[in-house]
N, C-alpha and C. Protein backbone atom coordinates (compact mmCIF):
# COMPACT_ATOMS: atom_id res chain seq x y z
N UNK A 1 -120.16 26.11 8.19
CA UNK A 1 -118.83 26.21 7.61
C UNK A 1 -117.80 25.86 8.67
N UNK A 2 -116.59 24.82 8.13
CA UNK A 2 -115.52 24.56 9.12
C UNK A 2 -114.97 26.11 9.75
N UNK A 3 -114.40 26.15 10.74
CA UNK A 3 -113.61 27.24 11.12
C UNK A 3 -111.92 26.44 10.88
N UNK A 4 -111.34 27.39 9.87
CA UNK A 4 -109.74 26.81 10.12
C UNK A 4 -108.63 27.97 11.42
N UNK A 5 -107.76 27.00 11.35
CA UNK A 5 -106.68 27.79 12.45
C UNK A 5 -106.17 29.09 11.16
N UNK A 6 -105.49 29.67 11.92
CA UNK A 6 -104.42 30.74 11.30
C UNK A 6 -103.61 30.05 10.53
N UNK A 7 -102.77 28.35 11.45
CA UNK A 7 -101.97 27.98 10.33
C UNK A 7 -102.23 27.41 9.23
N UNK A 8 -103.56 26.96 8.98
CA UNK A 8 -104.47 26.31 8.23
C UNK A 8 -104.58 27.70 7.42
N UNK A 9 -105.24 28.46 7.75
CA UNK A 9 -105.38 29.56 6.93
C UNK A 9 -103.57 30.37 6.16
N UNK A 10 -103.11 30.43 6.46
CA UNK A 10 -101.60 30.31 6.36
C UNK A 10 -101.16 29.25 5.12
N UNK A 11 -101.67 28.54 5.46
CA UNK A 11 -100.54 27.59 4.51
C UNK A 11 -101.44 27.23 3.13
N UNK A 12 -102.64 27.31 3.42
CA UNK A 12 -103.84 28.11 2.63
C UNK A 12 -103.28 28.99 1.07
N UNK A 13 -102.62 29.76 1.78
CA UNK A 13 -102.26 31.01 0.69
C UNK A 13 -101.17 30.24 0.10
N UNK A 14 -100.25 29.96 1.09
CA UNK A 14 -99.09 29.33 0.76
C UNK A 14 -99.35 28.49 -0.16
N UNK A 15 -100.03 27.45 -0.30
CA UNK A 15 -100.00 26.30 -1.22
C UNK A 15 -100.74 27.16 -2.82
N UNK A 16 -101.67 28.25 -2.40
CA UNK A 16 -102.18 28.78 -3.70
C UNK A 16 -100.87 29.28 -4.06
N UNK A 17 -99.95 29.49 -3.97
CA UNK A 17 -99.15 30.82 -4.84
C UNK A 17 -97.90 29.68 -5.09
N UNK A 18 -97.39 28.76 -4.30
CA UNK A 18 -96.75 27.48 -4.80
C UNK A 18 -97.14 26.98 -6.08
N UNK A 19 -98.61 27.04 -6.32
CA UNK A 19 -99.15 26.20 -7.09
C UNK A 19 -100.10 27.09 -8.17
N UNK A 20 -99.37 27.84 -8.43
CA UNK A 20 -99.81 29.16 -9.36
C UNK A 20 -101.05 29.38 -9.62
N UNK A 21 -101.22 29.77 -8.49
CA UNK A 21 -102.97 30.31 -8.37
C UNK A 21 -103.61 29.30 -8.92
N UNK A 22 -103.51 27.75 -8.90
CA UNK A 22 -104.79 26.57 -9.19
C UNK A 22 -105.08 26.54 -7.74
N UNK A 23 -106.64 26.58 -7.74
CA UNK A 23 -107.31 26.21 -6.77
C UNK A 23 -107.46 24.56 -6.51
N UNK A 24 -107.23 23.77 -7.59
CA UNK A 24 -107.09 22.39 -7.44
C UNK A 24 -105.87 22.29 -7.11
N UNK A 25 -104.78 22.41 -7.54
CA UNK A 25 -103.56 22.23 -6.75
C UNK A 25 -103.37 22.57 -5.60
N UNK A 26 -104.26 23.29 -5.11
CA UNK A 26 -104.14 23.78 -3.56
C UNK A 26 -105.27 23.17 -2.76
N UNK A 27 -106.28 22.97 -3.17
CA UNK A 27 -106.58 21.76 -2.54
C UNK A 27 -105.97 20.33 -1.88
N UNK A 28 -105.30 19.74 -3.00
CA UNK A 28 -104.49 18.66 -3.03
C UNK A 28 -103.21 18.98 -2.46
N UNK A 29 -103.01 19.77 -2.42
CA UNK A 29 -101.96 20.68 -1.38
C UNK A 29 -102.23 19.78 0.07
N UNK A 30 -103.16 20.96 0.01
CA UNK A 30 -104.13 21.43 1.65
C UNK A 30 -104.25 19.52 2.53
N UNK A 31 -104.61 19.02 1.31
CA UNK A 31 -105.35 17.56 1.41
C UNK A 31 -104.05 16.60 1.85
N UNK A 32 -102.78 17.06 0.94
CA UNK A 32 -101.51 16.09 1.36
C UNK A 32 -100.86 16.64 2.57
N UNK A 33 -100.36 17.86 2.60
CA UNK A 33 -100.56 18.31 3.78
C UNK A 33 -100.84 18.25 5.37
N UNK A 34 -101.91 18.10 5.35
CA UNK A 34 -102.71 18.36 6.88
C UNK A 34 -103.38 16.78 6.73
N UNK A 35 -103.43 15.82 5.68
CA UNK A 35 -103.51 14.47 6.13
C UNK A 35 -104.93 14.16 6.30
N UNK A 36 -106.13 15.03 5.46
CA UNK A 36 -107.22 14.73 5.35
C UNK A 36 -108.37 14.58 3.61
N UNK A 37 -109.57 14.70 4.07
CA UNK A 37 -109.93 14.27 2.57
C UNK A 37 -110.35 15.01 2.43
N UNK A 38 -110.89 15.84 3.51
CA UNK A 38 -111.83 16.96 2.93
C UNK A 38 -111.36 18.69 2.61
N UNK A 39 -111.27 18.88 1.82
CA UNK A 39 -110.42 20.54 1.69
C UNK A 39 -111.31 21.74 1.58
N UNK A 40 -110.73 22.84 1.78
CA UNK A 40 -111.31 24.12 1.94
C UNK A 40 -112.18 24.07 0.28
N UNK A 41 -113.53 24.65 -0.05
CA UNK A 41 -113.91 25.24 -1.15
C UNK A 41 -113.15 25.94 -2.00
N UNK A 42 -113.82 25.69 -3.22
CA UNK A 42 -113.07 26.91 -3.81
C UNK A 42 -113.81 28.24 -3.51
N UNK A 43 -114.57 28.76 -3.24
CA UNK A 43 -114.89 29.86 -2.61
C UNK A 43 -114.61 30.22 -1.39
N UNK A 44 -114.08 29.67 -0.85
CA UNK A 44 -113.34 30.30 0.81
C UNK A 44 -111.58 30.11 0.13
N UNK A 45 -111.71 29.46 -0.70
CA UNK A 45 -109.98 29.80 -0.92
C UNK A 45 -110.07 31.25 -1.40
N UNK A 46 -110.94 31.69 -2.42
CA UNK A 46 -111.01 32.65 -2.94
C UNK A 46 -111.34 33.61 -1.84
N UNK A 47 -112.14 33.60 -1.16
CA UNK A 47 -112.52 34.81 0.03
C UNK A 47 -111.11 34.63 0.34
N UNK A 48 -110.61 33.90 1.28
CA UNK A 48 -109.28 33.96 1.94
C UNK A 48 -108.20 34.81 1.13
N UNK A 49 -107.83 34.77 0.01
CA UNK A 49 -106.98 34.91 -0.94
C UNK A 49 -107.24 37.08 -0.86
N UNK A 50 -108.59 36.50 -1.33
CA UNK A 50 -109.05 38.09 -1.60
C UNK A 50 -108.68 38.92 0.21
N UNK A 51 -109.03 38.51 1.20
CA UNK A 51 -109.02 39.04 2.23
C UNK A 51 -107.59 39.18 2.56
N UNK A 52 -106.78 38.19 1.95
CA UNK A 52 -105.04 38.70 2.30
C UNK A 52 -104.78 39.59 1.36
N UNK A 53 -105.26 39.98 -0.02
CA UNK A 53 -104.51 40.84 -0.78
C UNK A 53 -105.29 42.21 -0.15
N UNK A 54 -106.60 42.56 0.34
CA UNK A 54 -107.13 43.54 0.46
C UNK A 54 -106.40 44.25 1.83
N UNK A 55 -106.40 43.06 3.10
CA UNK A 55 -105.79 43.48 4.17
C UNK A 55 -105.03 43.60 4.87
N UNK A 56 -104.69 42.33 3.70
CA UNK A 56 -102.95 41.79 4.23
C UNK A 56 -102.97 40.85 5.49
N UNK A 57 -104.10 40.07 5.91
CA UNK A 57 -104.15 39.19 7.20
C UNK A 57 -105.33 37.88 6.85
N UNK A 58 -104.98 36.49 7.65
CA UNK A 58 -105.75 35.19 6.99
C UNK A 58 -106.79 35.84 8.20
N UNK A 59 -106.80 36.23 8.98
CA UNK A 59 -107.78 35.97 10.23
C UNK A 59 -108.99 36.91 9.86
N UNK A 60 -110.33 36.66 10.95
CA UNK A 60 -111.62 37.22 10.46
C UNK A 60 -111.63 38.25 10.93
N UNK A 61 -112.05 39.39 10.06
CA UNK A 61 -112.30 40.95 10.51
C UNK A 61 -113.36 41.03 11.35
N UNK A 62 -113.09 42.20 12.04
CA UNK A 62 -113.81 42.73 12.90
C UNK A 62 -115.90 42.51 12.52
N UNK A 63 -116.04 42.31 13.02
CA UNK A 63 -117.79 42.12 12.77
C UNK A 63 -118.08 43.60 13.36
N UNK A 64 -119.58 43.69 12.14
CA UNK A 64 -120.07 44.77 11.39
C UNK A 64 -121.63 45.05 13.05
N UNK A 65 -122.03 45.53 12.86
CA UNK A 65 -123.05 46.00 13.58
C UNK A 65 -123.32 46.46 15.24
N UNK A 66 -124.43 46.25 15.36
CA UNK A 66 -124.63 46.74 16.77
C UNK A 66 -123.47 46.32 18.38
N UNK A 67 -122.55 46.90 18.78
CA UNK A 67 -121.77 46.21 19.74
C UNK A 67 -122.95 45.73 20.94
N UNK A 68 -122.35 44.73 21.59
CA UNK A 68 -123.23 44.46 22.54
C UNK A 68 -122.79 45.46 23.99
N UNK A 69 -123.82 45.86 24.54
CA UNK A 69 -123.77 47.05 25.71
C UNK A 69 -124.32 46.37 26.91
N UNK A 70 -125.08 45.08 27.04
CA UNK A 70 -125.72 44.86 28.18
C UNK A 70 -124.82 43.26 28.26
N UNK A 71 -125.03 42.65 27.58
CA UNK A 71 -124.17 41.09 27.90
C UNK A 71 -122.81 41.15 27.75
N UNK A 72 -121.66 42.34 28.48
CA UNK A 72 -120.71 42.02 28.32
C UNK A 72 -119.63 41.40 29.44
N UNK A 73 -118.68 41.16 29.44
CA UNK A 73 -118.13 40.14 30.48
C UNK A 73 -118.44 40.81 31.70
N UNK A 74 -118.05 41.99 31.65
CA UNK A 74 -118.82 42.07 33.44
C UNK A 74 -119.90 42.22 33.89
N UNK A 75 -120.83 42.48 32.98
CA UNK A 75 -122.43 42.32 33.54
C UNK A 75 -122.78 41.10 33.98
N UNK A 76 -122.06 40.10 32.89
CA UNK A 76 -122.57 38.83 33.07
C UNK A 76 -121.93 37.84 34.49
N UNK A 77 -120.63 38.59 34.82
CA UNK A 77 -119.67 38.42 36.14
C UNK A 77 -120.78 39.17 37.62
N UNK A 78 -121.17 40.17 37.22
CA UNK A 78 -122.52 40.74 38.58
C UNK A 78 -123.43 39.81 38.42
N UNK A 79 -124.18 39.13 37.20
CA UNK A 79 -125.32 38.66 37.80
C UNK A 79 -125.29 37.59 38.13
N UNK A 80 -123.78 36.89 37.32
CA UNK A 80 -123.39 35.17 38.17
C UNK A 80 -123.16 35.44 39.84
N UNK A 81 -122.47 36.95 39.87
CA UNK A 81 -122.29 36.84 41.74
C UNK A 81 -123.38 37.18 42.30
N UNK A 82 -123.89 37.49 41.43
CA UNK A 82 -125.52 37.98 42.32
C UNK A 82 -126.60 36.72 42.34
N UNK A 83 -126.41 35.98 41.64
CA UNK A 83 -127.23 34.20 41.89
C UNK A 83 -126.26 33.84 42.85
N UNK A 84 -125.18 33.85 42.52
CA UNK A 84 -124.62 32.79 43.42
C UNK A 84 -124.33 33.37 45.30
N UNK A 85 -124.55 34.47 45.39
CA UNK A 85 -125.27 35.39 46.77
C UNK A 85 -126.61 34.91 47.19
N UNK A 86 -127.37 35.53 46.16
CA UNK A 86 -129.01 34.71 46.65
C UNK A 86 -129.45 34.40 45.61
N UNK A 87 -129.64 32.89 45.94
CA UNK A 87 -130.27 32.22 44.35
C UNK A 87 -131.91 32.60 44.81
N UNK A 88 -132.31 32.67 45.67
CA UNK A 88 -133.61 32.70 45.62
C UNK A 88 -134.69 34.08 44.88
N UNK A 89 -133.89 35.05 44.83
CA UNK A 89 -134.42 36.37 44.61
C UNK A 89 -134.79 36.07 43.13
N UNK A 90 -135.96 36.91 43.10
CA UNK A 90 -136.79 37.06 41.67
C UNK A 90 -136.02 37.61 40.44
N UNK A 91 -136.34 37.14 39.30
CA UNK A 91 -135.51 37.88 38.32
C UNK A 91 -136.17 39.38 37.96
N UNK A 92 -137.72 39.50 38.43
CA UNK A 92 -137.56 40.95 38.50
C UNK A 92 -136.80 41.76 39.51
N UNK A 93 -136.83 41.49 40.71
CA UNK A 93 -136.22 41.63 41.74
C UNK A 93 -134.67 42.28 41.44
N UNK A 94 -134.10 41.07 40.95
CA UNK A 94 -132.69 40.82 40.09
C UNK A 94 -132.21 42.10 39.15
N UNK A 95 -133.37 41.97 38.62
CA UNK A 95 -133.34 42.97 37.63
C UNK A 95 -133.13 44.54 37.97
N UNK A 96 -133.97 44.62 38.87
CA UNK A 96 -134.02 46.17 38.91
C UNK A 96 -132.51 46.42 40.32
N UNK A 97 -132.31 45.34 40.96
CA UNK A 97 -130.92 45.78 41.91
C UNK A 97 -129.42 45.73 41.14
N UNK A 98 -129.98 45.11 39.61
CA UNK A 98 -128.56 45.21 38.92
C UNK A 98 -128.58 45.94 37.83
N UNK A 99 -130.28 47.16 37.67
CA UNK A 99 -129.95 47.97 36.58
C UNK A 99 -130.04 47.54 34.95
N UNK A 100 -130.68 46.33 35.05
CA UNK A 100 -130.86 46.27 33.59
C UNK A 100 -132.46 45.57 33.63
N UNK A 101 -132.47 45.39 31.89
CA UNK A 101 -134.06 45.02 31.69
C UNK A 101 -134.23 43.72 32.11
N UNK A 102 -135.79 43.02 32.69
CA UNK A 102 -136.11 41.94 32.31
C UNK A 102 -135.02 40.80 31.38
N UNK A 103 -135.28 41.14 30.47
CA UNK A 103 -135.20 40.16 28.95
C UNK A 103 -133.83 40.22 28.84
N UNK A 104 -132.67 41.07 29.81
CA UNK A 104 -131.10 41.07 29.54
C UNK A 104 -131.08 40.17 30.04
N UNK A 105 -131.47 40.30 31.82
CA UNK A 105 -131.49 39.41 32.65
C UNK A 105 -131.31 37.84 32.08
N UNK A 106 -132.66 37.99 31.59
CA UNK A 106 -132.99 36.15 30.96
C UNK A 106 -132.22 36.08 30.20
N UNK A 107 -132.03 36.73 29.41
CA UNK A 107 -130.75 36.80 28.34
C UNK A 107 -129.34 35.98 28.81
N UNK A 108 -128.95 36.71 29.84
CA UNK A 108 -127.42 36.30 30.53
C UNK A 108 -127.84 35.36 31.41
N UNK A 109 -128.40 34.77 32.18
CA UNK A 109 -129.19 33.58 33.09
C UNK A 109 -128.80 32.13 31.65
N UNK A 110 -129.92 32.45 31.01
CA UNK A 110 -130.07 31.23 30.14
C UNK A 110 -128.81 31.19 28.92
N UNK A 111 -128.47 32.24 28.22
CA UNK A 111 -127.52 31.81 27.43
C UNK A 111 -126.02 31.76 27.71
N UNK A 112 -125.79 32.73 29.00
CA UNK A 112 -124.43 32.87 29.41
C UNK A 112 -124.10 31.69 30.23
N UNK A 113 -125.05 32.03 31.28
CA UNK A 113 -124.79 31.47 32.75
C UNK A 113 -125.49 29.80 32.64
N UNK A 114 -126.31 29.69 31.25
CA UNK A 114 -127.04 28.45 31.08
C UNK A 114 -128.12 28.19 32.52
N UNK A 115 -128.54 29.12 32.90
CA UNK A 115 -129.18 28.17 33.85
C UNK A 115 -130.52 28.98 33.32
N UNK A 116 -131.26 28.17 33.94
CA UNK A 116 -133.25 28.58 33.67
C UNK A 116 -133.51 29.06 35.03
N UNK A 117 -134.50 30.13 34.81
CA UNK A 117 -134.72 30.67 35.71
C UNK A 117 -135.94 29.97 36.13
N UNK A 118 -136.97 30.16 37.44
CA UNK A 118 -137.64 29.66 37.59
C UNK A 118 -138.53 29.79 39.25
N UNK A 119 -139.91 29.59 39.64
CA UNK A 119 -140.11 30.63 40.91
C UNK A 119 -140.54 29.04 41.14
N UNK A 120 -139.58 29.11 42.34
CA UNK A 120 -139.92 28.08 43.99
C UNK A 120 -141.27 28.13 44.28
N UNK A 121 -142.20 26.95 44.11
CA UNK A 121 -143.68 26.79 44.62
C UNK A 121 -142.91 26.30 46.00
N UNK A 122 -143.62 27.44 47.28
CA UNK A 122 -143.99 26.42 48.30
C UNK A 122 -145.04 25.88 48.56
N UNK A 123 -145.00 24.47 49.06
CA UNK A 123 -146.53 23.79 49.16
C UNK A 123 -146.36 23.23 50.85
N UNK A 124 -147.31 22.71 51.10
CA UNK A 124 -147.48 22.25 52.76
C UNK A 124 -146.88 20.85 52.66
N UNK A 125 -146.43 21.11 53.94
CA UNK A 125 -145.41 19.83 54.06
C UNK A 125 -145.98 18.81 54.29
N UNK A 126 -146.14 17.55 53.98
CA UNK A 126 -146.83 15.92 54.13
C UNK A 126 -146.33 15.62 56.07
N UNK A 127 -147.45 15.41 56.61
CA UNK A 127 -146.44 14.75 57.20
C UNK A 127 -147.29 13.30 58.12
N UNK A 128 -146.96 12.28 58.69
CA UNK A 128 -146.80 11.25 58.15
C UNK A 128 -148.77 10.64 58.79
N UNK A 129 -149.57 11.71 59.46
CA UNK A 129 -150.69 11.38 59.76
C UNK A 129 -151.18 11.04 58.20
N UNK A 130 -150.71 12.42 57.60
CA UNK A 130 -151.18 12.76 56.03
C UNK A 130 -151.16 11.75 55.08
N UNK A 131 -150.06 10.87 55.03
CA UNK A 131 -149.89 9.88 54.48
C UNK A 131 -151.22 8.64 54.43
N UNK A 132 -151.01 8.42 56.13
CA UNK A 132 -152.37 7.04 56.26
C UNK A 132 -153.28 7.75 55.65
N UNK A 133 -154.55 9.08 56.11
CA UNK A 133 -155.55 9.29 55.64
C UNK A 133 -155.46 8.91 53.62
N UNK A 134 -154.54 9.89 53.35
CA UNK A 134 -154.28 9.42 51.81
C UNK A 134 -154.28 7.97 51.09
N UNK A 135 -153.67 7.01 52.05
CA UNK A 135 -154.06 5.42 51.72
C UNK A 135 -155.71 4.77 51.95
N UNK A 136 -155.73 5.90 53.01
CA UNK A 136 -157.48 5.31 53.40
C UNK A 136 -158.50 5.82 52.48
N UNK A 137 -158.15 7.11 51.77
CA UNK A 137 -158.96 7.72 50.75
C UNK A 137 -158.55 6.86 49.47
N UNK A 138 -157.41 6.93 49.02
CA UNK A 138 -156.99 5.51 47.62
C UNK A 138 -157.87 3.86 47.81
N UNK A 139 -157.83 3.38 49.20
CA UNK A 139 -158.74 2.47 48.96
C UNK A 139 -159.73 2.27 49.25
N UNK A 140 -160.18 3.44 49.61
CA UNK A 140 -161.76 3.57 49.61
C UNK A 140 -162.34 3.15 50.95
N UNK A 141 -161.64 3.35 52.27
CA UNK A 141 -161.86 3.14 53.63
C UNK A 141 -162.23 4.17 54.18
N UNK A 142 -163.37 3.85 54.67
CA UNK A 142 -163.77 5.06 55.77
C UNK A 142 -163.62 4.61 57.53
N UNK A 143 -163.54 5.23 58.27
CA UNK A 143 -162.93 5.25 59.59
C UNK A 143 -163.99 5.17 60.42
């Protein structure tokens, strides 16, 4: 579903009650208006309509359920300063010096902070004897 502005939602009502409660006239409103083709439903005119007479406001009410307690702006402000201190430390590690679970952690990493977490393989360093033997083993030379 589009999201409209306030004044969009605004002028919304406005054009319904101009246009004596036709939802087609307020469309074609909406449409001459704001200079496009595509207009609000008639069922979001109607939600809209209904939500100004019930509350008296175009904008979206408060959302219903569980508040969030672990991803909120400042948790997610500690664990960006806490990567960006030591990126290298483990996300269990992470986890237990900033007090929350595992799965918040990954939670705020990947969806907040967008980044992937991920554990540094160290491997042995090449170095350049390593190389020749490796060409002499690819073509099949023995020494």
């Amino acid at each position: 579903m589009e999201r409209f502005t306030t004044e969009q939602r605004t002028r919304i009502i406005e054009f319904y009650y101009l246009n004596q409660r036709s939802i087609i006239l307020t469309q074609r409103a909406y449409r001459r208006h704001f200079n496009v083709r595509i207009s609000p439903s008639e069922a979001m005119i109607r939600c809209l309509v209904d939500r100004h007479h019930q509350h008296g406001t175009v904008s979206d009410l408060p959302r219903t359920g569980r508040p969030r307690i672990i991803r909120t702006a400042e948790n997610i402000e500690r664990v960006q300063q806490s990567v960006t201190e030591t990126p290298e430390t483990s996300t269990r590690r992470r986890s237990a010096q900033l007090g929350m679970s595992r799965t918040s952690l990954r939670r705020i990493l990947k969806k907040d902070l967008l980044l992937f977490p991920y554990k540094v393989q160290l491997v042995q360093e090449l170095k350049p004897v390593d190389h020749r033997q490796r060409l002499k083993k690819m073509t099949g030379e023995t020494e």
